[in-house]
Protein backbone atom coordinates (compact mmCIF):
# COMPACT_ATOMS: atom_id res chain seq x y z
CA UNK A 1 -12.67 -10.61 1.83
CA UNK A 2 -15.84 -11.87 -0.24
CA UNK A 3 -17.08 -8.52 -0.57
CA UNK A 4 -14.15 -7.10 -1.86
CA UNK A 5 -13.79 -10.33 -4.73
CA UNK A 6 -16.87 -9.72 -5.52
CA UNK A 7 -16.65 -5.71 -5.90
CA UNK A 8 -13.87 -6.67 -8.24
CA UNK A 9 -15.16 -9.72 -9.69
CA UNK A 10 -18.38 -6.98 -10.90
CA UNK A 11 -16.32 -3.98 -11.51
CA UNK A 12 -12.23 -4.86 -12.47
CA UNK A 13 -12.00 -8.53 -12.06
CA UNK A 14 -8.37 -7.68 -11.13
CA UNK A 15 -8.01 -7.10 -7.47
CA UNK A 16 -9.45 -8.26 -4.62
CA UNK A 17 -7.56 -7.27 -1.76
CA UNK A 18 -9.44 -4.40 -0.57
């Protein structure tokens, strides 16, 4: 979902599944 890419884009930048 966007809002999970995004979580990860800000915090890990490594998964964005969740």
């Amino acid at each position: 979902m966007i809002k999970s890419i995004y979580l990860s884009k800000e915090e890990a930048e490594e998964e964005e599944e969740e």
